[in-house]
Structure formats: structure tokens, C-alpha cells
PDB file of N, CA and C in Angstrom:
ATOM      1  N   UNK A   1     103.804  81.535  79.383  1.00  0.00           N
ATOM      2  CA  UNK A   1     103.979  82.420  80.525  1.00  0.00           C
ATOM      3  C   UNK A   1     105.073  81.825  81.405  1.00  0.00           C
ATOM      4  N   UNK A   2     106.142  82.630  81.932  1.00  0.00           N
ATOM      5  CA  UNK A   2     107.098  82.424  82.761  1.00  0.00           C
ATOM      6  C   UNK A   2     106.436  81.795  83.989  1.00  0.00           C
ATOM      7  N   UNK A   3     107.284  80.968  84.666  1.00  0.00           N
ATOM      8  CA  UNK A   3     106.725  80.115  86.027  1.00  0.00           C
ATOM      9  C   UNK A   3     106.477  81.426  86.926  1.00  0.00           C
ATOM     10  N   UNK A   4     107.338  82.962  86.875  1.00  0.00           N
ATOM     11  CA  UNK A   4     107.573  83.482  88.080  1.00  0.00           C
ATOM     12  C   UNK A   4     106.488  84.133  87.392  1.00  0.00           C
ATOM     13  N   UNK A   5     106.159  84.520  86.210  1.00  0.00           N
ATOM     14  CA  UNK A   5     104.843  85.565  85.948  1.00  0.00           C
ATOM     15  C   UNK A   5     103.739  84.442  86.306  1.00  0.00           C
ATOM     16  N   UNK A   6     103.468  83.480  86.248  1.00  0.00           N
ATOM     17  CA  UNK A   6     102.068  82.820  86.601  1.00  0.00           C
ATOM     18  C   UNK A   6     102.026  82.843  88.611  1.00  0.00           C
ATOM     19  N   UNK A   7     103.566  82.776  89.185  1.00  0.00           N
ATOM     20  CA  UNK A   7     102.911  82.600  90.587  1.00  0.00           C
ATOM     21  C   UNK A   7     102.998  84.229  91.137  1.00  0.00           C
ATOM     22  N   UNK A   8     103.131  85.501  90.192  1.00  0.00           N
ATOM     23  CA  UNK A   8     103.009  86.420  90.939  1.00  0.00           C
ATOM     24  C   UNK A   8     101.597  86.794  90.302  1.00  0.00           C
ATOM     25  N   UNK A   9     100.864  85.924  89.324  1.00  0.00           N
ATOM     26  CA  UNK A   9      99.587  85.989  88.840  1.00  0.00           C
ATOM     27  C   UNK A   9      98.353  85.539  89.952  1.00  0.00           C
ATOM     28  N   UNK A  10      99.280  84.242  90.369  1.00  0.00           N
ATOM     29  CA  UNK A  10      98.670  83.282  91.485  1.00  0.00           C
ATOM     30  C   UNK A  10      98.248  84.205  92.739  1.00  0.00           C
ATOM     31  N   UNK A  11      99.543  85.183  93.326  1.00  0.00           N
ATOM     32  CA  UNK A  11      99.370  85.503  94.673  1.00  0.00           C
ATOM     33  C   UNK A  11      98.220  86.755  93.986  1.00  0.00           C
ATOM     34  N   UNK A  12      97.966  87.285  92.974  1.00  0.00           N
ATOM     35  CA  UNK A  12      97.494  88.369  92.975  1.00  0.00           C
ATOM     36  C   UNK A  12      95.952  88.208  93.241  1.00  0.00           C
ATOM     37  N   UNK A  13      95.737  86.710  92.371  1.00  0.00           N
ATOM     38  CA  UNK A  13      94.058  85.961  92.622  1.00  0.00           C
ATOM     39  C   UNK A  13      93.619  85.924  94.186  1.00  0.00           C
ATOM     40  N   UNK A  14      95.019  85.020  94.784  1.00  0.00           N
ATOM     41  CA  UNK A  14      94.418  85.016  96.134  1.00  0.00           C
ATOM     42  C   UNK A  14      94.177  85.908  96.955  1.00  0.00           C
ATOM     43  N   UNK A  15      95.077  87.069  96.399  1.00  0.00           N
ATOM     44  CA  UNK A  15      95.341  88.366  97.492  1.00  0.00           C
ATOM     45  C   UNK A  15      93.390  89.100  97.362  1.00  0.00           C
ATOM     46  N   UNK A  16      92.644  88.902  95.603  1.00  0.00           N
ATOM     47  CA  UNK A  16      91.997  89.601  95.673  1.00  0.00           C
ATOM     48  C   UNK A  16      90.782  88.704  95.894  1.00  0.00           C
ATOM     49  N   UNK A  17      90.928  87.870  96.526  1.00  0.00           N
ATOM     50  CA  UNK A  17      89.845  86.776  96.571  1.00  0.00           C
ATOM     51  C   UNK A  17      89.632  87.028  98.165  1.00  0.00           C
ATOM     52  N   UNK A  18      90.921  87.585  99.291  1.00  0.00           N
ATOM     53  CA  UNK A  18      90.418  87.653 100.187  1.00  0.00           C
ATOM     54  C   UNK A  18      90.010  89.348 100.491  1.00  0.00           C
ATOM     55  N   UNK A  19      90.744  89.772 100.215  1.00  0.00           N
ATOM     56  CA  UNK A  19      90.269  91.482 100.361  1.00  0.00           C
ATOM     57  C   UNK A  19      89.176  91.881  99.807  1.00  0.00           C
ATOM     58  N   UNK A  20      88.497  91.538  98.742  1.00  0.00           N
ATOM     59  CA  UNK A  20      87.507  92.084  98.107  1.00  0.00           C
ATOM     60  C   UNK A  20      86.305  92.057  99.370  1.00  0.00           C
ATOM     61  N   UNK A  21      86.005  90.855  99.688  1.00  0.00           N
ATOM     62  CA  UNK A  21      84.820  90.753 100.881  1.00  0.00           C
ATOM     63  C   UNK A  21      85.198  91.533 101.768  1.00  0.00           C
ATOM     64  N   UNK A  22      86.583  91.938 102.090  1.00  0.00           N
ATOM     65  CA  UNK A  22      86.501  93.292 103.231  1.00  0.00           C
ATOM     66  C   UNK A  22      86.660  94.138 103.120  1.00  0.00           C
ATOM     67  N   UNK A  23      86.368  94.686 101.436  1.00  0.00           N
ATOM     68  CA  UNK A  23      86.571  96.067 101.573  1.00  0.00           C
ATOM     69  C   UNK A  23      85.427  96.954 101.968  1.00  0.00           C
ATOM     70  N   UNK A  24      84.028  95.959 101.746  1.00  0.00           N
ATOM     71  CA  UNK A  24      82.807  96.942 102.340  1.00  0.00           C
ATOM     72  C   UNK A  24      82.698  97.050 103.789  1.00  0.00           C
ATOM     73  N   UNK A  25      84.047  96.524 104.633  1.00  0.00           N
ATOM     74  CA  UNK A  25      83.756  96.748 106.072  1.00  0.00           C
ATOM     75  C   UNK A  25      84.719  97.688 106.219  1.00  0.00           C
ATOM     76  N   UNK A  26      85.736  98.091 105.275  1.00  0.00           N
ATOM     77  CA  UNK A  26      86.743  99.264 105.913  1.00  0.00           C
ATOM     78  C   UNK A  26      86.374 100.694 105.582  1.00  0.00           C
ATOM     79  N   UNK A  27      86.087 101.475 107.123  1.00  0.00           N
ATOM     80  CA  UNK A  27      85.737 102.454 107.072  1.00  0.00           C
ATOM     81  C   UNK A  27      86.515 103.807 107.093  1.00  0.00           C
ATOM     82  N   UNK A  28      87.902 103.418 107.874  1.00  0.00           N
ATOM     83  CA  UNK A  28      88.812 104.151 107.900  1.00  0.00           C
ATOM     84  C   UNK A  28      90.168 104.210 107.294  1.00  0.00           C
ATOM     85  N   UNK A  29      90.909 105.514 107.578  1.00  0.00           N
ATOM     86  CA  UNK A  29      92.289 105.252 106.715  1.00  0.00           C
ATOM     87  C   UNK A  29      93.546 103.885 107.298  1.00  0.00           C
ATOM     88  N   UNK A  30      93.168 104.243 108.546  1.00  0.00           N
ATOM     89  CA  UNK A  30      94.152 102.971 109.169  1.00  0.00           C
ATOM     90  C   UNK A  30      93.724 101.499 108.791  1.00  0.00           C
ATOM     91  N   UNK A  31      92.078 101.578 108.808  1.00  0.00           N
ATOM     92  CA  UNK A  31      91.500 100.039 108.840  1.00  0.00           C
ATOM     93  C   UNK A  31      91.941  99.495 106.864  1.00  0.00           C
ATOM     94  N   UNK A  32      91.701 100.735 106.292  1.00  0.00           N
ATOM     95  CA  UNK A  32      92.084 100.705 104.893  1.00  0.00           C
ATOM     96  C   UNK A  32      93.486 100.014 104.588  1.00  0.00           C
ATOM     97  N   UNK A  33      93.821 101.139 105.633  1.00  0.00           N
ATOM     98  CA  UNK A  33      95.774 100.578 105.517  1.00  0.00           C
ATOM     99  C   UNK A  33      96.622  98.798 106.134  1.00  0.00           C
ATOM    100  N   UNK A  34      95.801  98.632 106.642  1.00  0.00           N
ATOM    101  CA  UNK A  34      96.014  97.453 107.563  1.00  0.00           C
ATOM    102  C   UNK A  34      94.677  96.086 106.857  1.00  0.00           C
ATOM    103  N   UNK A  35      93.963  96.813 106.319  1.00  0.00           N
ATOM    104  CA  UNK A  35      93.457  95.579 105.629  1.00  0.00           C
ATOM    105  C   UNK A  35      93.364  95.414 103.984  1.00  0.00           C
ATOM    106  N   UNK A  36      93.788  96.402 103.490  1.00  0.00           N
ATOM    107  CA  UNK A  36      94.081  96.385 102.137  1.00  0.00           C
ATOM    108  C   UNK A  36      95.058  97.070 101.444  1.00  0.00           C
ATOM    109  N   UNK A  37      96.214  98.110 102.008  1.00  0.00           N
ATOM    110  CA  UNK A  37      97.215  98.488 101.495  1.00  0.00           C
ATOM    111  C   UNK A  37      98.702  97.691 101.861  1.00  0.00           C
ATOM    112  N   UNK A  38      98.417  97.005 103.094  1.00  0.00           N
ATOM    113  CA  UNK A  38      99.814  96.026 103.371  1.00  0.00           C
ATOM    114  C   UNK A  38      99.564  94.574 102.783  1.00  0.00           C
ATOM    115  N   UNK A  39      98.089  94.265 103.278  1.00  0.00           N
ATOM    116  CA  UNK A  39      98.446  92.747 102.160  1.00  0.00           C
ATOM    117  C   UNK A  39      98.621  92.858 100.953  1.00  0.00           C
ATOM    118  N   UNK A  40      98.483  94.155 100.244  1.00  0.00           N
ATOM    119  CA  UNK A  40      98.647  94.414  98.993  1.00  0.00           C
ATOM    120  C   UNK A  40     100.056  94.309  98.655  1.00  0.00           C
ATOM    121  N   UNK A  41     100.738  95.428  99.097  1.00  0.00           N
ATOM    122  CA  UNK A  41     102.156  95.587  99.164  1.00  0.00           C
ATOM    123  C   UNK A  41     102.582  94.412  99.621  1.00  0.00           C
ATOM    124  N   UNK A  42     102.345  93.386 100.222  1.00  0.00           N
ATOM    125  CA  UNK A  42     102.862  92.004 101.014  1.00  0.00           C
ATOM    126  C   UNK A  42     102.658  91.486  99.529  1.00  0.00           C
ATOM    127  N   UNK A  43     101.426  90.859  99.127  1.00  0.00           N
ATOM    128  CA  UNK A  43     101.838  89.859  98.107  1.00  0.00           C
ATOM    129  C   UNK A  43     102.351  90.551  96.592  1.00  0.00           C
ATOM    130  N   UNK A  44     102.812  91.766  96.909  1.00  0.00           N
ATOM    131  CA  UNK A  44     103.346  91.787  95.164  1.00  0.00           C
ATOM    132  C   UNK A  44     105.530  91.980  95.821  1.00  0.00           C
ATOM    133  N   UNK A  45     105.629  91.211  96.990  1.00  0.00           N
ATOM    134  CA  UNK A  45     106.724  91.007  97.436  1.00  0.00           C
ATOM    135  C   UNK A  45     107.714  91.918  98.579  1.00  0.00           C
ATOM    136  N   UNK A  46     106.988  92.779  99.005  1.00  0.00           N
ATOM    137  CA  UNK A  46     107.673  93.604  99.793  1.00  0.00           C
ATOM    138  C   UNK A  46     107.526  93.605 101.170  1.00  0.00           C
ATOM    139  N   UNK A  47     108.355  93.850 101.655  1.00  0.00           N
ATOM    140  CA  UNK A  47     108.715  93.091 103.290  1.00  0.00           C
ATOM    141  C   UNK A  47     108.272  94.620 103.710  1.00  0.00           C
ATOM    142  N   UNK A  48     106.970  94.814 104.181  1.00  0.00           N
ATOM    143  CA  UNK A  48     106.877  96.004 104.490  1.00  0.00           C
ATOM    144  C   UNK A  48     107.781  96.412 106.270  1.00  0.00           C
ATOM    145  N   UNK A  49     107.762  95.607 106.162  1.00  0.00           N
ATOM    146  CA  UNK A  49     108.400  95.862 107.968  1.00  0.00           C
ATOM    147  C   UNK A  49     110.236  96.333 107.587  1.00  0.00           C
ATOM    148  N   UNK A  50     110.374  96.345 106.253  1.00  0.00           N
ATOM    149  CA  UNK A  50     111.905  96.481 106.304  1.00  0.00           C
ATOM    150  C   UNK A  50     111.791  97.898 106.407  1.00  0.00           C
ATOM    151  N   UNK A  51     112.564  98.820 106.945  1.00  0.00           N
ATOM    152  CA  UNK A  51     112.855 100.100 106.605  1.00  0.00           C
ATOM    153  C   UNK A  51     113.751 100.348 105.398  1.00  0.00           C
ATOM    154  N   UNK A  52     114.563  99.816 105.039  1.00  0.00           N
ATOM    155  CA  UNK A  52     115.244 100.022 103.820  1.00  0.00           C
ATOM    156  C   UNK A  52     114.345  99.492 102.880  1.00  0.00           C
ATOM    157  N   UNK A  53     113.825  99.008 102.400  1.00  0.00           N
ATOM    158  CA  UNK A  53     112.499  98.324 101.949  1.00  0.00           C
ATOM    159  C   UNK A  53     111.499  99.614 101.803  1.00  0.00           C
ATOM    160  N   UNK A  54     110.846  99.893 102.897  1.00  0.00           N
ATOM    161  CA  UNK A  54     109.415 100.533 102.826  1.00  0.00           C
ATOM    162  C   UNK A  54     109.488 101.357 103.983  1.00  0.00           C
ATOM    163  N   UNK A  55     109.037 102.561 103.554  1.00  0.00           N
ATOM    164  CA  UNK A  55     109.270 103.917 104.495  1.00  0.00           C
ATOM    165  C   UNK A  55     107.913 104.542 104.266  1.00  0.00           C
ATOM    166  N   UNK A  56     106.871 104.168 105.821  1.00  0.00           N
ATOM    167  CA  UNK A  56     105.754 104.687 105.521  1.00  0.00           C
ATOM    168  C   UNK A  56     105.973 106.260 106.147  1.00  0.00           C
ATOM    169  N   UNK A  57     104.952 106.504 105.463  1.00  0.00           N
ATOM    170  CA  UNK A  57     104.628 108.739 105.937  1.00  0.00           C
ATOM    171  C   UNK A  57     106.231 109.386 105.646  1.00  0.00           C
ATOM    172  N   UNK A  58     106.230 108.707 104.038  1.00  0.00           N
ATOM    173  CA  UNK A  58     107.790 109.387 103.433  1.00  0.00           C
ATOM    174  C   UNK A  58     107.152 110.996 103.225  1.00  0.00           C
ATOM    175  N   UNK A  59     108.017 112.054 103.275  1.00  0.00           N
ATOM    176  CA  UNK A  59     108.187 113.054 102.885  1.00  0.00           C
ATOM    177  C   UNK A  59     108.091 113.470 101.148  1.00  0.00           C
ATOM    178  N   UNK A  60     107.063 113.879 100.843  1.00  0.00           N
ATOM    179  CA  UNK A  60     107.282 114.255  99.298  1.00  0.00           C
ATOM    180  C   UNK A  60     106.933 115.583  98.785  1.00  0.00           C
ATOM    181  N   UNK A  61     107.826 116.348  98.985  1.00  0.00           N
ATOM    182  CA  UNK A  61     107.302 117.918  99.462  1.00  0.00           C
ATOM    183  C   UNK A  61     107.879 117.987  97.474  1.00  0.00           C
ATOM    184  N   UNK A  62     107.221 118.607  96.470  1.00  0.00           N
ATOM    185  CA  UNK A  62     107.067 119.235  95.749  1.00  0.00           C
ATOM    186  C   UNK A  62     107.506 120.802  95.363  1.00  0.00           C
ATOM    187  N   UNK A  63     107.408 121.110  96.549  1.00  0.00           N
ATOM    188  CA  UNK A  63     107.801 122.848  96.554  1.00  0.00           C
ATOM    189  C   UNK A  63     108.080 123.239  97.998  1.00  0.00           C
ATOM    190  N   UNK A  64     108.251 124.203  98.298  1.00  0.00           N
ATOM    191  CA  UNK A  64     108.528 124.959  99.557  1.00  0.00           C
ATOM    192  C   UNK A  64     106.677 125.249  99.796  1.00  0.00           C
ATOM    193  N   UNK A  65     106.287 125.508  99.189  1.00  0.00           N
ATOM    194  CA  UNK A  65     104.986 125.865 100.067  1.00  0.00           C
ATOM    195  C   UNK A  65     103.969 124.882 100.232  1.00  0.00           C
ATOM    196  N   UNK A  66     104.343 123.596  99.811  1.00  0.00           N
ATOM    197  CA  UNK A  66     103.184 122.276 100.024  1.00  0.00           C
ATOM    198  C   UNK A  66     103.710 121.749 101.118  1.00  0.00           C
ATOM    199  N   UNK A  67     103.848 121.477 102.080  1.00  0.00           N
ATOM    200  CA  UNK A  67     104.647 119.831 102.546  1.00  0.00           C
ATOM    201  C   UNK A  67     104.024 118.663 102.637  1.00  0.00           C
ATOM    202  N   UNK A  68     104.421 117.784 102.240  1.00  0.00           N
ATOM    203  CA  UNK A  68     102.903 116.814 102.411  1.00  0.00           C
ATOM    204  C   UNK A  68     103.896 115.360 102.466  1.00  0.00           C
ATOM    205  N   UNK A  69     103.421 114.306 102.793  1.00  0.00           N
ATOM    206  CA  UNK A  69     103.596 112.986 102.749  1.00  0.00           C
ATOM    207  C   UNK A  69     102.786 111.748 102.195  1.00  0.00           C
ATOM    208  N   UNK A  70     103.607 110.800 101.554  1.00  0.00           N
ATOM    209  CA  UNK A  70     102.668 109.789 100.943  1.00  0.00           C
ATOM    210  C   UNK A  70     102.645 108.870 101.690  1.00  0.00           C
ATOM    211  N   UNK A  71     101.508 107.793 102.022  1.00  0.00           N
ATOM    212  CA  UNK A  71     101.796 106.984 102.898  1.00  0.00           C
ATOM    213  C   UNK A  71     102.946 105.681 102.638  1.00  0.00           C
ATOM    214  N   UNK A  72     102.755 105.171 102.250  1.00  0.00           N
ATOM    215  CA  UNK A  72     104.373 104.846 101.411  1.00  0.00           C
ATOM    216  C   UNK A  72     105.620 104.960 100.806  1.00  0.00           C
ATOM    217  N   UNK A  73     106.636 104.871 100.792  1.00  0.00           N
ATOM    218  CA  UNK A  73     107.771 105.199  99.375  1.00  0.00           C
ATOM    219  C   UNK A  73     107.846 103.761 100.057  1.00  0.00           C
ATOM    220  N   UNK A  74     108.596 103.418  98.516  1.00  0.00           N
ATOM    221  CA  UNK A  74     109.231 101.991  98.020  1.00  0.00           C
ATOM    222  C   UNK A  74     110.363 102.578  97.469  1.00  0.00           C
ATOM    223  N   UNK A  75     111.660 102.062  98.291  1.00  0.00           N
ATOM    224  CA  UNK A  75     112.984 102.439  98.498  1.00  0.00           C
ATOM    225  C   UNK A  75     113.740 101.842  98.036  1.00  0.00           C
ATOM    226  N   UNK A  76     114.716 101.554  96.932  1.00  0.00           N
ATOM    227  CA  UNK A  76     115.691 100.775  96.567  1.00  0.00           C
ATOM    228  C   UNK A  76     117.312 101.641  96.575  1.00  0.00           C
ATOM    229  N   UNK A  77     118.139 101.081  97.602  1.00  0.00           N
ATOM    230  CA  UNK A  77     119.586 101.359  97.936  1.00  0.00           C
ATOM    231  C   UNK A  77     118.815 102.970  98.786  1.00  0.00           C
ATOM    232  N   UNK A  78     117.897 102.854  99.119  1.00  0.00           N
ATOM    233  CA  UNK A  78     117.938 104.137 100.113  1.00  0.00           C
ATOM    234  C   UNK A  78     117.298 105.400  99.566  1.00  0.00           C
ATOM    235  N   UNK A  79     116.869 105.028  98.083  1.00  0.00           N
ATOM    236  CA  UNK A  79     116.111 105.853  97.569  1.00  0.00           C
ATOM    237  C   UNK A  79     114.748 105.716  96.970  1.00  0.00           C
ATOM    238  N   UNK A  80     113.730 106.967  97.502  1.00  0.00           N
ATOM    239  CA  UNK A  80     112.278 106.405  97.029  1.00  0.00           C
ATOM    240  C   UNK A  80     112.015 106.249  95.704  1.00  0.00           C
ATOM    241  N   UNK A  81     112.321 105.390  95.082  1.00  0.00           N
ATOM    242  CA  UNK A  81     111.588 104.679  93.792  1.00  0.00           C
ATOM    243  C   UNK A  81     110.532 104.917  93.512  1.00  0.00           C
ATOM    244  N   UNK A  82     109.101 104.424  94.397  1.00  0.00           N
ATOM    245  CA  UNK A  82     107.848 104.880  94.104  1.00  0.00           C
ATOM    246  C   UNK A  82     107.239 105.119  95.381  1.00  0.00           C
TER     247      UNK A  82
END
């Protein structure tokens, strides 16, 4: 195993070693978002605070008659990737 595949193996243990015990206390979408969707996105490397980086409540309208938003896009050169 590559050094960089074992320490993005590493952060993934620790990431779920501390979130797991709090996920039976998150009740809401924000408490969800702030205690298990950013340290998430944090340890698999993304600077969520960048805007070129990470664009939360992106626009992902499908058609003219849905409009809707995901709470994330993951942006590379300015475009949502995922």
C-alpha cells in the first residue's frame, strides 16, 4: 500500500472513531452538517472554507420545473465536479 493510501486510510479511522459516538446526538440538519458532513469533507482533504474549493447550497436545477440545491458541490477550476 502507497504511504499516501495508508495515511488517507489513517485519517479515515480517526475521522470515524470520533463521529460515530455523535451521531446518536445529532438531531438536526445543521447539527448533522457541522458535526458529521464537514469533518467528513475536512479529513478526506478539502478546505471547506475555500469558495473555489467548496460551494455550499450549490444550485442543481435538473429541469426548468425542479429547482433545488445540494448542500455541497466540490468545485475544481470553478466547476462542480461533485
Amino acid at each position: 500500500m502507497s504511504p499516501e493510501i495508508e495515511e488517507f486510510r489513517l485519517r479515515l479511522i480517526a475521522h470515524a472513531k470520533i463521529v460515530v459516538p455523535r451521531a446518536a446526538k445529532v438531531e438536526s440538519e445543521a447539527s448533522t452538517n457541522t458535526s458529521l458532513v464537514q469533518p467528513f469533507l475536512t479529513a478526506r482533504g478539502y478546505d471547506i472554507g475555500n469558495p473555489e474549493e467548496m460551494f455550499p447550497e450549490h444550485h442543481a436545477d435538473f429541469s426548468d420545473k425542479y429547482q433545488n440545491k445540494v448542500d455541497y458541490a466540490i468545485l475544481h477550476n470553478g466547476v462542480p465536479v461533485f
